[in-house]
PDB file of N, CA and C in Angstrom:
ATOM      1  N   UNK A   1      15.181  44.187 -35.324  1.00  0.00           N
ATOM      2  CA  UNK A   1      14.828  43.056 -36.149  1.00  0.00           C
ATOM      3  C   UNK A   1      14.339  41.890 -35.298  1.00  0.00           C
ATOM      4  N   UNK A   2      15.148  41.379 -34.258  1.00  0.00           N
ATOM      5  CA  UNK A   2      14.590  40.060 -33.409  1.00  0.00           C
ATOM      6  C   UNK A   2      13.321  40.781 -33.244  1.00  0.00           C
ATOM      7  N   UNK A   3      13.609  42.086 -32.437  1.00  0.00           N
ATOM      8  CA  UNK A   3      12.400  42.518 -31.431  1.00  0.00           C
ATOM      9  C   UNK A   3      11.135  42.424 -32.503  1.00  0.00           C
ATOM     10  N   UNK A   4      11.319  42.983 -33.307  1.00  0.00           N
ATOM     11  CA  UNK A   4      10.150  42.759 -35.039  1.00  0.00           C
ATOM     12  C   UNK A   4       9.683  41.166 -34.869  1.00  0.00           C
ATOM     13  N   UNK A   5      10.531  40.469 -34.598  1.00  0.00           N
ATOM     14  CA  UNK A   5       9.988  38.798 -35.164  1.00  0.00           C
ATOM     15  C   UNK A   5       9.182  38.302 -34.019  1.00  0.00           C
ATOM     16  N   UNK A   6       9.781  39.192 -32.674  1.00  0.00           N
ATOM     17  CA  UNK A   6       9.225  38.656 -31.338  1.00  0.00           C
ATOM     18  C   UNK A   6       7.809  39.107 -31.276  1.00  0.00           C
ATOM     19  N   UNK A   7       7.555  40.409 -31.209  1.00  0.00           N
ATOM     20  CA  UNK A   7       6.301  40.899 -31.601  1.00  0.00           C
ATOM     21  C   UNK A   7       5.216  40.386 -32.321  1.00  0.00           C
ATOM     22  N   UNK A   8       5.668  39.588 -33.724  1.00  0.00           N
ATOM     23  CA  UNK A   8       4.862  39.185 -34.814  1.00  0.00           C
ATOM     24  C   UNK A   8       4.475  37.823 -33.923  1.00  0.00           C
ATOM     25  N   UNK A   9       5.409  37.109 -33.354  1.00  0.00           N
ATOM     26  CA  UNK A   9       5.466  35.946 -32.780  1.00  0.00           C
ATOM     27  C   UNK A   9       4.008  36.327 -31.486  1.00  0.00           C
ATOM     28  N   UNK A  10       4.049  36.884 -30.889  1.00  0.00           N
ATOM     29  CA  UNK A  10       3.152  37.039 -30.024  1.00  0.00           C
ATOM     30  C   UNK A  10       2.108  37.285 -30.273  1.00  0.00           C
ATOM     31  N   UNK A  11       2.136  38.734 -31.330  1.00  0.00           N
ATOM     32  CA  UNK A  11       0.466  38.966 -32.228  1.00  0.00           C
ATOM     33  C   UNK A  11       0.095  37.379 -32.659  1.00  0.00           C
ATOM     34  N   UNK A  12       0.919  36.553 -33.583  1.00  0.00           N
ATOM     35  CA  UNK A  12       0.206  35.761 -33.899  1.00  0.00           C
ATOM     36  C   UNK A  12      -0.512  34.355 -32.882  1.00  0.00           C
ATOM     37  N   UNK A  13       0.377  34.268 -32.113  1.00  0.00           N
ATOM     38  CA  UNK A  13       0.007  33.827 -30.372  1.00  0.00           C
ATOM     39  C   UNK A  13      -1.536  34.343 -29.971  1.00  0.00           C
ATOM     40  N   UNK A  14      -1.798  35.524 -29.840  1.00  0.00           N
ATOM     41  CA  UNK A  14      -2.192  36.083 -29.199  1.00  0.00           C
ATOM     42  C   UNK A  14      -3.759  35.854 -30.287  1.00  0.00           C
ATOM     43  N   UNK A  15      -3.261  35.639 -31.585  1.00  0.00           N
ATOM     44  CA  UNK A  15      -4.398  35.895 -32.543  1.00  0.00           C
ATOM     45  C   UNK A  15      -5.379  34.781 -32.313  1.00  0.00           C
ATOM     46  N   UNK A  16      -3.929  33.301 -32.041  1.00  0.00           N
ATOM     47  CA  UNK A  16      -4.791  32.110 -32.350  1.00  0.00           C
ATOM     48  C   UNK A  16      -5.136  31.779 -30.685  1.00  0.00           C
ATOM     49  N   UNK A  17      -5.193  32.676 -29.636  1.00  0.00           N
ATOM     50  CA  UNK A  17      -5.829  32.625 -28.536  1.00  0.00           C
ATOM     51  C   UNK A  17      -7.151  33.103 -28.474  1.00  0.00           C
ATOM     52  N   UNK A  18      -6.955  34.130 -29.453  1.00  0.00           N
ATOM     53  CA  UNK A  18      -8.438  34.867 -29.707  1.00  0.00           C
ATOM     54  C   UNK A  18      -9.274  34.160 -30.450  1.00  0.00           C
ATOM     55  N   UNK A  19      -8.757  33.336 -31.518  1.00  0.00           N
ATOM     56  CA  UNK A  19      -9.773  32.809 -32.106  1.00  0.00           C
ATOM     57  C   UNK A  19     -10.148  31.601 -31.840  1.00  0.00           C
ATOM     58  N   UNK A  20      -9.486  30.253 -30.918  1.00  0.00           N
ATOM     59  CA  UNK A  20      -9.603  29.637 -30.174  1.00  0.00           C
ATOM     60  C   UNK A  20     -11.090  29.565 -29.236  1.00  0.00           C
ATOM     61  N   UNK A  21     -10.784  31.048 -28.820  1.00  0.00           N
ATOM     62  CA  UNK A  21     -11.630  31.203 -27.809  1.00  0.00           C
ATOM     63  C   UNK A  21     -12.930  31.951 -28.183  1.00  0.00           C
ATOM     64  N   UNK A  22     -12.927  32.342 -29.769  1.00  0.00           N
ATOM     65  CA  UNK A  22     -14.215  32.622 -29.973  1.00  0.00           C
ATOM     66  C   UNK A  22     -15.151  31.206 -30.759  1.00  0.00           C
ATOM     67  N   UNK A  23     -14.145  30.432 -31.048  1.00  0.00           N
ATOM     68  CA  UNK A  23     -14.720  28.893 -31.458  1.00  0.00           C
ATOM     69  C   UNK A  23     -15.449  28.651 -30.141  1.00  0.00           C
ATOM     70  N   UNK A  24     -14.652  28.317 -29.293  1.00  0.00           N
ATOM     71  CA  UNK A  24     -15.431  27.943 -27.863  1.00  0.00           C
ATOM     72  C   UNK A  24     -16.446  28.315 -27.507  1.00  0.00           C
ATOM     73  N   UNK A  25     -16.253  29.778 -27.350  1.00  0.00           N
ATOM     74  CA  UNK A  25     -17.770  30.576 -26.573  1.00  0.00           C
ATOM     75  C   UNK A  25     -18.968  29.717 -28.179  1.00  0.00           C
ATOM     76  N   UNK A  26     -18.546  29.960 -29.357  1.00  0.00           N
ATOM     77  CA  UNK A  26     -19.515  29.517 -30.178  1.00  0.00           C
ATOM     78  C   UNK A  26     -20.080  28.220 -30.070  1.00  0.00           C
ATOM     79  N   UNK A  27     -19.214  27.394 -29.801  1.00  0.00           N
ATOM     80  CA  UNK A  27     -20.167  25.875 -29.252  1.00  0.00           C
ATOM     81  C   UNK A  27     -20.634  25.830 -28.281  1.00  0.00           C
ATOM     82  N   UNK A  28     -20.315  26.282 -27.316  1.00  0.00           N
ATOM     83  CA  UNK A  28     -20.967  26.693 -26.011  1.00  0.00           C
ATOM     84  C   UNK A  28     -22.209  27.516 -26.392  1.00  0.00           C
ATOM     85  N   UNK A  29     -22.466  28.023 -26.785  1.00  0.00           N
ATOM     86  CA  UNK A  29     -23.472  28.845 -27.015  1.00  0.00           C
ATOM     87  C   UNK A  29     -24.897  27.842 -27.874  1.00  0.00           C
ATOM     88  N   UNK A  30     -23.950  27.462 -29.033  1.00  0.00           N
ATOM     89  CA  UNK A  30     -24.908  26.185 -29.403  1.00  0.00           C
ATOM     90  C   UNK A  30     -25.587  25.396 -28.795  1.00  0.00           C
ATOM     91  N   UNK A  31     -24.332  24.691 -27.813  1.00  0.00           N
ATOM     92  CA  UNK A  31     -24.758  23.789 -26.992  1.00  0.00           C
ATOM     93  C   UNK A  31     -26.262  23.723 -26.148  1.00  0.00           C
ATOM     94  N   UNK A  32     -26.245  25.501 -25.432  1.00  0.00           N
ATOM     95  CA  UNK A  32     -26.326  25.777 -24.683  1.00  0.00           C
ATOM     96  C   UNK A  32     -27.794  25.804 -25.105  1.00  0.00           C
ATOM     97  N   UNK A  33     -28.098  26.629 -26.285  1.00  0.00           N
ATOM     98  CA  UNK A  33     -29.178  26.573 -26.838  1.00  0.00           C
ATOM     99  C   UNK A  33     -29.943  25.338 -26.976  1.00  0.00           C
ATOM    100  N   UNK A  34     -29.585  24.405 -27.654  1.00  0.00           N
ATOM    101  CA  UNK A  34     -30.082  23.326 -27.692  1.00  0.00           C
ATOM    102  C   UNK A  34     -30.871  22.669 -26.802  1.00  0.00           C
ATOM    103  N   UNK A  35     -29.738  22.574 -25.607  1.00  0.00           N
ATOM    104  CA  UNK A  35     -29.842  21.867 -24.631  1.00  0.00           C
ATOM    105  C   UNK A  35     -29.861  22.849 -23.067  1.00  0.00           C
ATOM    106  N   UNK A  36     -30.706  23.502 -22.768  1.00  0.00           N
ATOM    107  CA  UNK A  36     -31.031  24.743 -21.803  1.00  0.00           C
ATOM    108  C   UNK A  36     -30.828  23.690 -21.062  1.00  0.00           C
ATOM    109  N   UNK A  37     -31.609  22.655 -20.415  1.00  0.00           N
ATOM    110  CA  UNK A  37     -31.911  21.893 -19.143  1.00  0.00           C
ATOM    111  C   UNK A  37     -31.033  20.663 -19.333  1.00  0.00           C
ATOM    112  N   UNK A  38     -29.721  21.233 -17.808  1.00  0.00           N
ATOM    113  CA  UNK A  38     -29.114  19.479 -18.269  1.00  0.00           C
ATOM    114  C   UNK A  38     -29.816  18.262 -17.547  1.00  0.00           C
ATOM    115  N   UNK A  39     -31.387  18.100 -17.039  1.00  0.00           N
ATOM    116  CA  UNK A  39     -32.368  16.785 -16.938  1.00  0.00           C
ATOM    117  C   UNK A  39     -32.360  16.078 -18.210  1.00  0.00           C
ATOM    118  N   UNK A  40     -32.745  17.365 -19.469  1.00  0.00           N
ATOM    119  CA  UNK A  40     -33.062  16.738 -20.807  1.00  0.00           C
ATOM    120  C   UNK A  40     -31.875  16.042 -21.468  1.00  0.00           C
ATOM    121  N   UNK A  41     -30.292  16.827 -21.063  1.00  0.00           N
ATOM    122  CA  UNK A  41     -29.251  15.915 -21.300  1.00  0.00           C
ATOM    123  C   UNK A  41     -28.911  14.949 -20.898  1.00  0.00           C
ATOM    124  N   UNK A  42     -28.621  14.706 -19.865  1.00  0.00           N
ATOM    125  CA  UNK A  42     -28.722  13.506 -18.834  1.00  0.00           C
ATOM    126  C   UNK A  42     -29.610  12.183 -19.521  1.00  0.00           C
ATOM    127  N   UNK A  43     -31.254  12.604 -19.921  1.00  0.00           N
ATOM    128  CA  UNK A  43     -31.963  12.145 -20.212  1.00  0.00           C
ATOM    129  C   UNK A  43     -32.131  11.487 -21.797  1.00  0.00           C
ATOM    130  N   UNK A  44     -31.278  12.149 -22.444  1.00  0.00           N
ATOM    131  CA  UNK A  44     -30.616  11.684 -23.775  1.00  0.00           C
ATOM    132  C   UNK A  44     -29.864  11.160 -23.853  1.00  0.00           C
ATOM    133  N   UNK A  45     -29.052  11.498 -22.822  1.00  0.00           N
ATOM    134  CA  UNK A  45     -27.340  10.475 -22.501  1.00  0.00           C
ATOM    135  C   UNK A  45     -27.738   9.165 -22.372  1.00  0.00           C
ATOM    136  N   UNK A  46     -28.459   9.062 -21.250  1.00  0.00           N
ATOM    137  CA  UNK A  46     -28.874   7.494 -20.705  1.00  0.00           C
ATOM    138  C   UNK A  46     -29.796   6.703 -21.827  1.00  0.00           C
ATOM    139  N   UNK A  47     -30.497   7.451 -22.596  1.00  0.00           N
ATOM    140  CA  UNK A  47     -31.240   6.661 -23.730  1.00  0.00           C
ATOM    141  C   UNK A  47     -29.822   6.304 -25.101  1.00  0.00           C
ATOM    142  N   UNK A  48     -29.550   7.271 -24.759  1.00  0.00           N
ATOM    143  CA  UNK A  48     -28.111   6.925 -26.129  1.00  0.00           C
ATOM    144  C   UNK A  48     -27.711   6.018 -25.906  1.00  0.00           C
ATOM    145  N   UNK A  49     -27.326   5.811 -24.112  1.00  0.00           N
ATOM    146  CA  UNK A  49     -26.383   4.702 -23.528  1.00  0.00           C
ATOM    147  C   UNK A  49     -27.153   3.357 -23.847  1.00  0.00           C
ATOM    148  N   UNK A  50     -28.106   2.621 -23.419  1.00  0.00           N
ATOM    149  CA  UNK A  50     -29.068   2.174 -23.681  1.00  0.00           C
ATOM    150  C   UNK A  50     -29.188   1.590 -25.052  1.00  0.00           C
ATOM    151  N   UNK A  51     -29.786   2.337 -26.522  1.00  0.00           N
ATOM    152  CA  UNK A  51     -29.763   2.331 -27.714  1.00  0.00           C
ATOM    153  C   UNK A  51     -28.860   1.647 -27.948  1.00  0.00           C
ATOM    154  N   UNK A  52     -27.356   2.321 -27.426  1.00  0.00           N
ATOM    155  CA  UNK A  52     -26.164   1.804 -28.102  1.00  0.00           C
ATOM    156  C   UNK A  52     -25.574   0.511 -27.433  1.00  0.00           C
ATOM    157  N   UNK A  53     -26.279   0.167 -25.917  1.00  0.00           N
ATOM    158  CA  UNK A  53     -25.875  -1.295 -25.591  1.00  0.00           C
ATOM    159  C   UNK A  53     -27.025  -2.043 -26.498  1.00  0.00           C
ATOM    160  N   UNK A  54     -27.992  -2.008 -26.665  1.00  0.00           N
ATOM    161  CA  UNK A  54     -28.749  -2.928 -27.416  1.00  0.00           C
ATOM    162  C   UNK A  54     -28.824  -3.532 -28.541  1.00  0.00           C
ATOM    163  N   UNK A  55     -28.189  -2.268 -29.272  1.00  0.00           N
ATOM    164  CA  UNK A  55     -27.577  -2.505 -30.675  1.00  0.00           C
ATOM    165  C   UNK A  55     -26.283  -3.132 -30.692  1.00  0.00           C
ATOM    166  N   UNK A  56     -25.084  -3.066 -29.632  1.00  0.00           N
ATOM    167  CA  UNK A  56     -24.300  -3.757 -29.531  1.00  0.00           C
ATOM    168  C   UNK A  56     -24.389  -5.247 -29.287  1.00  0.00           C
ATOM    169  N   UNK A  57     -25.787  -5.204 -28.537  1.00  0.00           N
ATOM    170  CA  UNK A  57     -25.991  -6.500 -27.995  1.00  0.00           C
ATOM    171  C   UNK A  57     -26.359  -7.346 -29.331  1.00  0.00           C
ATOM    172  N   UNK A  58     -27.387  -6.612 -30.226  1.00  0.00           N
ATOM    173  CA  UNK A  58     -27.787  -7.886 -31.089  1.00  0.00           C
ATOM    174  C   UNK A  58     -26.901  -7.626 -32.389  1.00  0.00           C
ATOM    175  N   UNK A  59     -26.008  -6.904 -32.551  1.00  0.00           N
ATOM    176  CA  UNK A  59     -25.019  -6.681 -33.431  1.00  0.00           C
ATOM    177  C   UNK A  59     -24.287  -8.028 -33.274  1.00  0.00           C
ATOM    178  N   UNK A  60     -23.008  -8.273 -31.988  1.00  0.00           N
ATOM    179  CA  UNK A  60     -22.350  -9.390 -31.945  1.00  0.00           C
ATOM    180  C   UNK A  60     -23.773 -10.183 -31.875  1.00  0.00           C
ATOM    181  N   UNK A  61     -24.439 -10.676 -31.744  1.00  0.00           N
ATOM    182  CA  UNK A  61     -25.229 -11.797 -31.872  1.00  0.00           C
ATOM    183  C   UNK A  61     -25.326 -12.214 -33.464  1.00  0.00           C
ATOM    184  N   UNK A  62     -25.448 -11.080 -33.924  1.00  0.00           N
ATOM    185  CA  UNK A  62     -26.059 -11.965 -35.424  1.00  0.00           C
ATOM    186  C   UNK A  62     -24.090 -11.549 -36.193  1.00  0.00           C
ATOM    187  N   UNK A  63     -23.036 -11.488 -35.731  1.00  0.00           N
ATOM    188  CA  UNK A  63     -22.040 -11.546 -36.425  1.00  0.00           C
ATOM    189  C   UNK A  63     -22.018 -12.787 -35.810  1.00  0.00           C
ATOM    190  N   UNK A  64     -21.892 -13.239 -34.826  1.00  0.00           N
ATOM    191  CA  UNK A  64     -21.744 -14.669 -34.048  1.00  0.00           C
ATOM    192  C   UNK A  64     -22.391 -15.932 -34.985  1.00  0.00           C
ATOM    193  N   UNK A  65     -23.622 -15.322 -34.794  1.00  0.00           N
ATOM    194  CA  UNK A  65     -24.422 -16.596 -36.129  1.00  0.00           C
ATOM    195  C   UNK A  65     -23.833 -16.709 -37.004  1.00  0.00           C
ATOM    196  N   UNK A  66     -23.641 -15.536 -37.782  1.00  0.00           N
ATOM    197  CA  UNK A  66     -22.998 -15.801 -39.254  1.00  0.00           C
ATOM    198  C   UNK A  66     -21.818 -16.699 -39.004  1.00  0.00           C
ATOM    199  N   UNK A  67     -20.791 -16.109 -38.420  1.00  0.00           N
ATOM    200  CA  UNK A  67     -19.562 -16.815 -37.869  1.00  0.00           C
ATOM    201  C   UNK A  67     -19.845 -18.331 -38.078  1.00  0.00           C
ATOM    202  N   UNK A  68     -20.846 -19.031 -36.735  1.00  0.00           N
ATOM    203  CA  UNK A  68     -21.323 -20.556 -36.904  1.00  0.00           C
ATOM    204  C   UNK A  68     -21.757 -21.156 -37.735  1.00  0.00           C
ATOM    205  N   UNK A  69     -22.289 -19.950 -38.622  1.00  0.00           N
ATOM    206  CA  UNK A  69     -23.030 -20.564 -39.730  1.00  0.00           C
ATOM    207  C   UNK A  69     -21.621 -21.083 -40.795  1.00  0.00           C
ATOM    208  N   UNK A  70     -21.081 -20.049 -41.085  1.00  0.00           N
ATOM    209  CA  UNK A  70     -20.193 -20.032 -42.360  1.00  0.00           C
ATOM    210  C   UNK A  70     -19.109 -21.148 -41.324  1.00  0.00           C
ATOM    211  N   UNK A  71     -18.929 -21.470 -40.460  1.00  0.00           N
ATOM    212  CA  UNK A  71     -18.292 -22.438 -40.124  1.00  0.00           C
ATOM    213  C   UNK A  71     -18.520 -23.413 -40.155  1.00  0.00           C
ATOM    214  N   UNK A  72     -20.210 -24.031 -39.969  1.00  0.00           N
ATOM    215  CA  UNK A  72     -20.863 -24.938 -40.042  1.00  0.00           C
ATOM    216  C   UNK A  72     -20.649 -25.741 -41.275  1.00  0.00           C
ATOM    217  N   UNK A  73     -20.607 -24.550 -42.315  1.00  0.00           N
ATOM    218  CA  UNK A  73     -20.642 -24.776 -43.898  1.00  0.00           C
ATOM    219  C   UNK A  73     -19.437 -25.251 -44.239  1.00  0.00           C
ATOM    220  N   UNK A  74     -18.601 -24.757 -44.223  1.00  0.00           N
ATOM    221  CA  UNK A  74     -17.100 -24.782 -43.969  1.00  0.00           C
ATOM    222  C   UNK A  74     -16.489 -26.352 -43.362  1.00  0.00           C
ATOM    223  N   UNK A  75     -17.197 -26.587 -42.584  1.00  0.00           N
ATOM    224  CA  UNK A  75     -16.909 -27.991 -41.621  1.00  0.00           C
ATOM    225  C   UNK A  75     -17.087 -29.109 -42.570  1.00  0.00           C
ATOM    226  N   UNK A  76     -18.355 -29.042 -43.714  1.00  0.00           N
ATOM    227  CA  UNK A  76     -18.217 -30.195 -44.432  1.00  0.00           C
ATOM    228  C   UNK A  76     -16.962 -30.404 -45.278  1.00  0.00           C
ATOM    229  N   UNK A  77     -16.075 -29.088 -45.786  1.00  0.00           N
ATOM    230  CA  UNK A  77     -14.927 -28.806 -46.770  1.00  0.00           C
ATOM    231  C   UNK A  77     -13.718 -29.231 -46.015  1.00  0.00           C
ATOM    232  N   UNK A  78     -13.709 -28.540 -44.730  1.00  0.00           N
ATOM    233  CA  UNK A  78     -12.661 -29.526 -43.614  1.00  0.00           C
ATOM    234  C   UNK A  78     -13.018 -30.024 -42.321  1.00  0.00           C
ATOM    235  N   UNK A  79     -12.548 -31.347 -42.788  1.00  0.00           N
ATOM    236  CA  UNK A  79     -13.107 -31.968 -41.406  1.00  0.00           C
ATOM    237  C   UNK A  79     -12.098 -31.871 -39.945  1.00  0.00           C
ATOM    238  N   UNK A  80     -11.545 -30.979 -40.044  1.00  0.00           N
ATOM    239  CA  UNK A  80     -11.080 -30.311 -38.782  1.00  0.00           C
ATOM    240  C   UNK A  80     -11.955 -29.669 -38.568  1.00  0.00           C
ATOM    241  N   UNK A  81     -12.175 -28.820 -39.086  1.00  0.00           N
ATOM    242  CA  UNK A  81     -13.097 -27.625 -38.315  1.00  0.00           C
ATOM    243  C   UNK A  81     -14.433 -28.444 -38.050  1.00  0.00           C
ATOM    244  N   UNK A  82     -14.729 -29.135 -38.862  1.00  0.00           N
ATOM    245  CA  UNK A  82     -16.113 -30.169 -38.537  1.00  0.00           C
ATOM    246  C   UNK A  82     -16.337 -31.103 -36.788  1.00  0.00           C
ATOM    247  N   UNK A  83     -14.889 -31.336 -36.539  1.00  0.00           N
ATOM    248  CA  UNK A  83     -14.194 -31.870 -35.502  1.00  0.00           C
ATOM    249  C   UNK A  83     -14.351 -30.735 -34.067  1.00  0.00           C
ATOM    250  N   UNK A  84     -14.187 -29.458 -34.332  1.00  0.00           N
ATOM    251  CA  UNK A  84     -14.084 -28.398 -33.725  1.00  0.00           C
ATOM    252  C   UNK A  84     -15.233 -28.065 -33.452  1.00  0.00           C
ATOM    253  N   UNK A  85     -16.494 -28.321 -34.241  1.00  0.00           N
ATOM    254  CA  UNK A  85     -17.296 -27.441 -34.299  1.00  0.00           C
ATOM    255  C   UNK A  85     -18.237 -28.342 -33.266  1.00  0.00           C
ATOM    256  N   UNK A  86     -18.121 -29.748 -33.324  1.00  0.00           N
ATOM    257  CA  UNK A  86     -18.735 -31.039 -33.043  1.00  0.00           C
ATOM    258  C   UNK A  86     -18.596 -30.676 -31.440  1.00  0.00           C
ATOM    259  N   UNK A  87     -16.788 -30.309 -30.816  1.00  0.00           N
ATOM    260  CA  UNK A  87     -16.383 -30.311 -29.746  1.00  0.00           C
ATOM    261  C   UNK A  87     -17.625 -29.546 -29.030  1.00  0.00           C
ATOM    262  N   UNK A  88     -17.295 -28.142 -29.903  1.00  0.00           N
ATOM    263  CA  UNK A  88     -18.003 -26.903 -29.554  1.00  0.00           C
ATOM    264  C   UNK A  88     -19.581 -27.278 -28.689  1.00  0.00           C
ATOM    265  N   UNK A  89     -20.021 -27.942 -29.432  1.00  0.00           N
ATOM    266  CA  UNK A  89     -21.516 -28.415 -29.528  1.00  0.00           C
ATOM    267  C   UNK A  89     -21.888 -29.244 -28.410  1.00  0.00           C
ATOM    268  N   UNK A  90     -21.107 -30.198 -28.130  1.00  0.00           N
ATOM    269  CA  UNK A  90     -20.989 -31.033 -26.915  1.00  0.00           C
ATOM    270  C   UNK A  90     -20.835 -30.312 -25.603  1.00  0.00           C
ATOM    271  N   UNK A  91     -19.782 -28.906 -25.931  1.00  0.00           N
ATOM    272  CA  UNK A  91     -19.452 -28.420 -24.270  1.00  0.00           C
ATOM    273  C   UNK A  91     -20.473 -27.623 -23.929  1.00  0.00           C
ATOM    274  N   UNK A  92     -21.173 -27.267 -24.959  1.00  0.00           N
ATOM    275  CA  UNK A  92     -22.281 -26.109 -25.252  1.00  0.00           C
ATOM    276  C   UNK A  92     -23.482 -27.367 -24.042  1.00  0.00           C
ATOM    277  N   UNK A  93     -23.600 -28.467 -24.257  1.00  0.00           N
ATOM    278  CA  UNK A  93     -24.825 -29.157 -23.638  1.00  0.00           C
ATOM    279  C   UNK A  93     -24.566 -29.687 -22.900  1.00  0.00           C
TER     280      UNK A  93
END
């Protein structure tokens, strides 16, 4: 009976090693296809890298505006933040 449970225990071990490893070879294989020459990867990497600083770059830029803006607006409703914003403006020049 153990020896029965130990067995099952291992087949099923053994199953999800096998199929593990036929996932793998399958993306690998994809991959592989796709992308034969790693120049052309490399060469996608660094444009991705790139793309995605630029878009980061003018992403915070225009959340930033909004930010000043809706604060700007905001500053006439409290004149603390109007006070703050004034500071802001001065250290800025």
């Amino acid at each position: 009976m153990v020896v029965d449970q130990r067995d099952k225990a291992l087949a099923e071990v053994a199953q999800d090693k096998r199929e593990r490893g036929a996932r793998r070879a399958i993306l690998e294989d994809l991959f592989y296809d796709f992308h034969r020459n790693r120049h052309q990867v490399y060469a996608m990497n660094f444009m991705r890298g790139i793309f995605f600083g630029f878009g980061t770059i003018i992403g915070g830029t225009v959340v930033v505006a909004l930010v000043v803006a809706i604060l700007s607006l905001a500053g006439h409703w409290f004149p603390f933040l109007d006070q703050l914003i004034q500071l802001l403006r001065n250290a800025h020049r």
